[in-house]
PDB file of N, CA and C in Angstrom:
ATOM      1  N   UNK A   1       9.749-141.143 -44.307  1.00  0.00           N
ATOM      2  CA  UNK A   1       8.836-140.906 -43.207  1.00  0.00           C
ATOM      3  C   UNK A   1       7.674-141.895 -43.288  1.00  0.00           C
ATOM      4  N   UNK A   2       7.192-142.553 -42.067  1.00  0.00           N
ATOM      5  CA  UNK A   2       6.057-143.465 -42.002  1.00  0.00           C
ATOM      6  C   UNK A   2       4.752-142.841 -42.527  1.00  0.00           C
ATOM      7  N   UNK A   3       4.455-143.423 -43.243  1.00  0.00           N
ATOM      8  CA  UNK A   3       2.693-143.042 -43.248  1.00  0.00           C
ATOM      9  C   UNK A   3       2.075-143.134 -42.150  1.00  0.00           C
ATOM     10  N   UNK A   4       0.979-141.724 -42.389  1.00  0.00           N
ATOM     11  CA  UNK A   4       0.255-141.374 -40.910  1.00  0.00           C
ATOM     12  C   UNK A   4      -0.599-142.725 -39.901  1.00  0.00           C
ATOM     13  N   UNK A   5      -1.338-143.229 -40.875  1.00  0.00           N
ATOM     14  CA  UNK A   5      -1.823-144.387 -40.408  1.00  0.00           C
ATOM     15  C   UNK A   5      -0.648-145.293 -39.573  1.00  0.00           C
ATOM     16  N   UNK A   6       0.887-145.598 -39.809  1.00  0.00           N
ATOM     17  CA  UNK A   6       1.515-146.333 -38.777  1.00  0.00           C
ATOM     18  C   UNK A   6       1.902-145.534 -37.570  1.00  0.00           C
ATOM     19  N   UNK A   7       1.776-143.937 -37.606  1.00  0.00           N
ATOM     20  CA  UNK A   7       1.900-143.212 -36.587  1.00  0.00           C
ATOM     21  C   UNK A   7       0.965-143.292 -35.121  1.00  0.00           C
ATOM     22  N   UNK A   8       1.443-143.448 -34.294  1.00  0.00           N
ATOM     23  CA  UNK A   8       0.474-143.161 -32.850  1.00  0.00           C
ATOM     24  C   UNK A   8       1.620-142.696 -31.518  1.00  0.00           C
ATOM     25  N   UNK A   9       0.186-142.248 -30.511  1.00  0.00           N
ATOM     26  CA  UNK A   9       0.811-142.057 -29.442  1.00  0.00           C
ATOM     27  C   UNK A   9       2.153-143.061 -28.511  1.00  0.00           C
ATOM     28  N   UNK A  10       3.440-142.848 -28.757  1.00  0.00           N
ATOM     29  CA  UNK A  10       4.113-143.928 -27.887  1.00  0.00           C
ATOM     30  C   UNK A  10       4.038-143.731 -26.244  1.00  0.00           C
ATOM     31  N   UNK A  11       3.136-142.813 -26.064  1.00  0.00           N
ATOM     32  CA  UNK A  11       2.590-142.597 -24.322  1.00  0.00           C
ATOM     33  C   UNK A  11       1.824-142.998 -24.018  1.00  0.00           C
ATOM     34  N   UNK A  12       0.843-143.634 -25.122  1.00  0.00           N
ATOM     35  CA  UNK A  12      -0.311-144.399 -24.906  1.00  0.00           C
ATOM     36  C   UNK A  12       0.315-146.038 -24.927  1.00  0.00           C
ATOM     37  N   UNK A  13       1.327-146.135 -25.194  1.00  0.00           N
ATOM     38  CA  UNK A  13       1.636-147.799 -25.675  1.00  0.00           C
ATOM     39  C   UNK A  13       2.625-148.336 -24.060  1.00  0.00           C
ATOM     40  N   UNK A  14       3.535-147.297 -23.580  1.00  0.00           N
ATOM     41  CA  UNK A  14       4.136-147.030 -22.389  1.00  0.00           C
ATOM     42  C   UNK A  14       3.468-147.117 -21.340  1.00  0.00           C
ATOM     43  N   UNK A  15       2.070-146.586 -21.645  1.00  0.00           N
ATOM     44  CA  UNK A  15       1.142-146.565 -20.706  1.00  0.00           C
ATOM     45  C   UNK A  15       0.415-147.966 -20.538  1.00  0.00           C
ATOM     46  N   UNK A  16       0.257-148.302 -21.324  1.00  0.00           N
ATOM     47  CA  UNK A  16      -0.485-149.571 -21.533  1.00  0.00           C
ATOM     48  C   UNK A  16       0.883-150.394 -20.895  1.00  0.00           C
ATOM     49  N   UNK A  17       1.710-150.843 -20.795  1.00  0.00           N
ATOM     50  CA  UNK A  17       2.693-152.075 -20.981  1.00  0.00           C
ATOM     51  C   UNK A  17       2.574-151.460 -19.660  1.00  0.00           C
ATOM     52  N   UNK A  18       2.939-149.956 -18.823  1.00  0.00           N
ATOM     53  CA  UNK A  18       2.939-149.831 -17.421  1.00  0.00           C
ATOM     54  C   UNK A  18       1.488-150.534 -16.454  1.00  0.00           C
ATOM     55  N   UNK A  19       0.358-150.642 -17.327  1.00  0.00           N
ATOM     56  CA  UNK A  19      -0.849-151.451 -16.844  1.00  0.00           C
ATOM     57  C   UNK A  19      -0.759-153.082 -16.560  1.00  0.00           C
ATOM     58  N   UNK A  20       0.069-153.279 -16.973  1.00  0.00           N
ATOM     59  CA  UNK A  20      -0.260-155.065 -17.470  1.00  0.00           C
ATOM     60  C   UNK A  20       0.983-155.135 -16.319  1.00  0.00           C
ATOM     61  N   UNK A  21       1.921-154.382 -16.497  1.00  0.00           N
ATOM     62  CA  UNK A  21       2.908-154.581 -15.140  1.00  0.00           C
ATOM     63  C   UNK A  21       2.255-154.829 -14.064  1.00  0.00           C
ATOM     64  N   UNK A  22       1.511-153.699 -13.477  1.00  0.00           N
ATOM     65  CA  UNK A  22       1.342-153.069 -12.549  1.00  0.00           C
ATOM     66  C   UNK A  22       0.189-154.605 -11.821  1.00  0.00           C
ATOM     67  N   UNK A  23      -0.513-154.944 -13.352  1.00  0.00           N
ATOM     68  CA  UNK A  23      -1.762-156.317 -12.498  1.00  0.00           C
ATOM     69  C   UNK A  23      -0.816-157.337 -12.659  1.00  0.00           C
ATOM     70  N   UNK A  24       0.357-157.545 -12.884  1.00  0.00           N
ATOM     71  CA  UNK A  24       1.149-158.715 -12.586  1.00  0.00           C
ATOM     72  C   UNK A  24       2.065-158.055 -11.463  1.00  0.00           C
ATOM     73  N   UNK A  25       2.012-157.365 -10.711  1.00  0.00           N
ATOM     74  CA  UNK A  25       3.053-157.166  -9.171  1.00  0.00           C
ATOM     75  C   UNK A  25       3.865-157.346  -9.837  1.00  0.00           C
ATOM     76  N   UNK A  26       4.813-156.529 -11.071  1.00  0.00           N
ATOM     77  CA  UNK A  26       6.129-156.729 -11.348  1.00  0.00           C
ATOM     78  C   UNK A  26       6.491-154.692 -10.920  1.00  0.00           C
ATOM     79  N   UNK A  27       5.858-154.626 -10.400  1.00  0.00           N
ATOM     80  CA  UNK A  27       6.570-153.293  -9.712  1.00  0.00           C
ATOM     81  C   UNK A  27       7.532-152.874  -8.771  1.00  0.00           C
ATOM     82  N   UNK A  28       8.247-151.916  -8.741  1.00  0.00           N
ATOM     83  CA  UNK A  28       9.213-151.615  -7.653  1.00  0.00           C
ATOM     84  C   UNK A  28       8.358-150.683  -6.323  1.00  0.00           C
ATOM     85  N   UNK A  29       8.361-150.666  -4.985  1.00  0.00           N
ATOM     86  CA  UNK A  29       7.390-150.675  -4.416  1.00  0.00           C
ATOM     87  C   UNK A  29       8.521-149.101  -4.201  1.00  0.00           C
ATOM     88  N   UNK A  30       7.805-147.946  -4.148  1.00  0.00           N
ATOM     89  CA  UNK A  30       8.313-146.453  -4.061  1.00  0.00           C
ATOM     90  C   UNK A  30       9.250-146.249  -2.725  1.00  0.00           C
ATOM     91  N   UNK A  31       8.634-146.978  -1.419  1.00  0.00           N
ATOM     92  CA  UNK A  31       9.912-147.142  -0.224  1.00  0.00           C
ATOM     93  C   UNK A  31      11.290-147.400  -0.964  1.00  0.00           C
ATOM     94  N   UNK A  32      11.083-148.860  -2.095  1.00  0.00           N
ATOM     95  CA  UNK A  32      12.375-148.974  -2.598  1.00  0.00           C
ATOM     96  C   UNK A  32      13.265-148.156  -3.351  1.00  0.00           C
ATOM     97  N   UNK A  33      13.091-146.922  -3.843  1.00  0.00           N
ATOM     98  CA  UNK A  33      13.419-146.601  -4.844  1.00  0.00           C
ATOM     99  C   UNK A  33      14.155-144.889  -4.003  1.00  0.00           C
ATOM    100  N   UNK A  34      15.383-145.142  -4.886  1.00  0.00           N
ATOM    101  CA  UNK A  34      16.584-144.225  -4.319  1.00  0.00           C
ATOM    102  C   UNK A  34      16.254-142.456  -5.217  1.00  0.00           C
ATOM    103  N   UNK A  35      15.242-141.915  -5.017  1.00  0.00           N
ATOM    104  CA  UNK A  35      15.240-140.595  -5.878  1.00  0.00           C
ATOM    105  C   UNK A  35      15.186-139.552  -5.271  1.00  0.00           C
ATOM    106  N   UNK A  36      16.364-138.677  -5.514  1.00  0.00           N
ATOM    107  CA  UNK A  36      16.415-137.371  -5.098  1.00  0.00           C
ATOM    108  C   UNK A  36      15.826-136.204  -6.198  1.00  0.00           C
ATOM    109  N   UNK A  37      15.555-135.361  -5.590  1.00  0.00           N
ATOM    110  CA  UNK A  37      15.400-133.887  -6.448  1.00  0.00           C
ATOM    111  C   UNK A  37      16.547-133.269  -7.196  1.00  0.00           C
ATOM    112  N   UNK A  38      16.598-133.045  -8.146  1.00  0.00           N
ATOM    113  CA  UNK A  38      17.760-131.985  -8.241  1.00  0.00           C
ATOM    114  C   UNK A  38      17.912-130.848  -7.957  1.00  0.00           C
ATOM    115  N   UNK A  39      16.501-130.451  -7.145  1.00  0.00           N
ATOM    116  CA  UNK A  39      16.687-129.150  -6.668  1.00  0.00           C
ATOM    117  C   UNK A  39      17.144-129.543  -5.106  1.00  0.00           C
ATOM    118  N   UNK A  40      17.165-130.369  -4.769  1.00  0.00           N
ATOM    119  CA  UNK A  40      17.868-131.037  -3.053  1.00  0.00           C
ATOM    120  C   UNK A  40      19.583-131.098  -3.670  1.00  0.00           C
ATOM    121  N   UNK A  41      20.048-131.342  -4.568  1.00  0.00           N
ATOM    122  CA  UNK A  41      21.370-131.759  -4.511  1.00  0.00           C
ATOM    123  C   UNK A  41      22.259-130.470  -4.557  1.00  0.00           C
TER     124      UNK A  41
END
């Protein structure tokens, strides 16, 4: 098991890499994107 010190949030690191996307326009624009509910199917 890692020592605590190499441990952290990986929602904070996801989050971050989703930031740096988001100011470089490498996003998918939500019109594009095919998602249903699974409570619709």
């Amino acid at each position: 098991m890692s020592e605590l010190k190499y441990c952290s949030d990986n929602a904070a690191m996801i989050g971050r890499v989703a930031v740096e996307m988001y100011e470089k326009k490498l996003f998918t624009s939500l019109k594009e994107l095919d998602i249903a509910p699974r409570s619709l199917l």
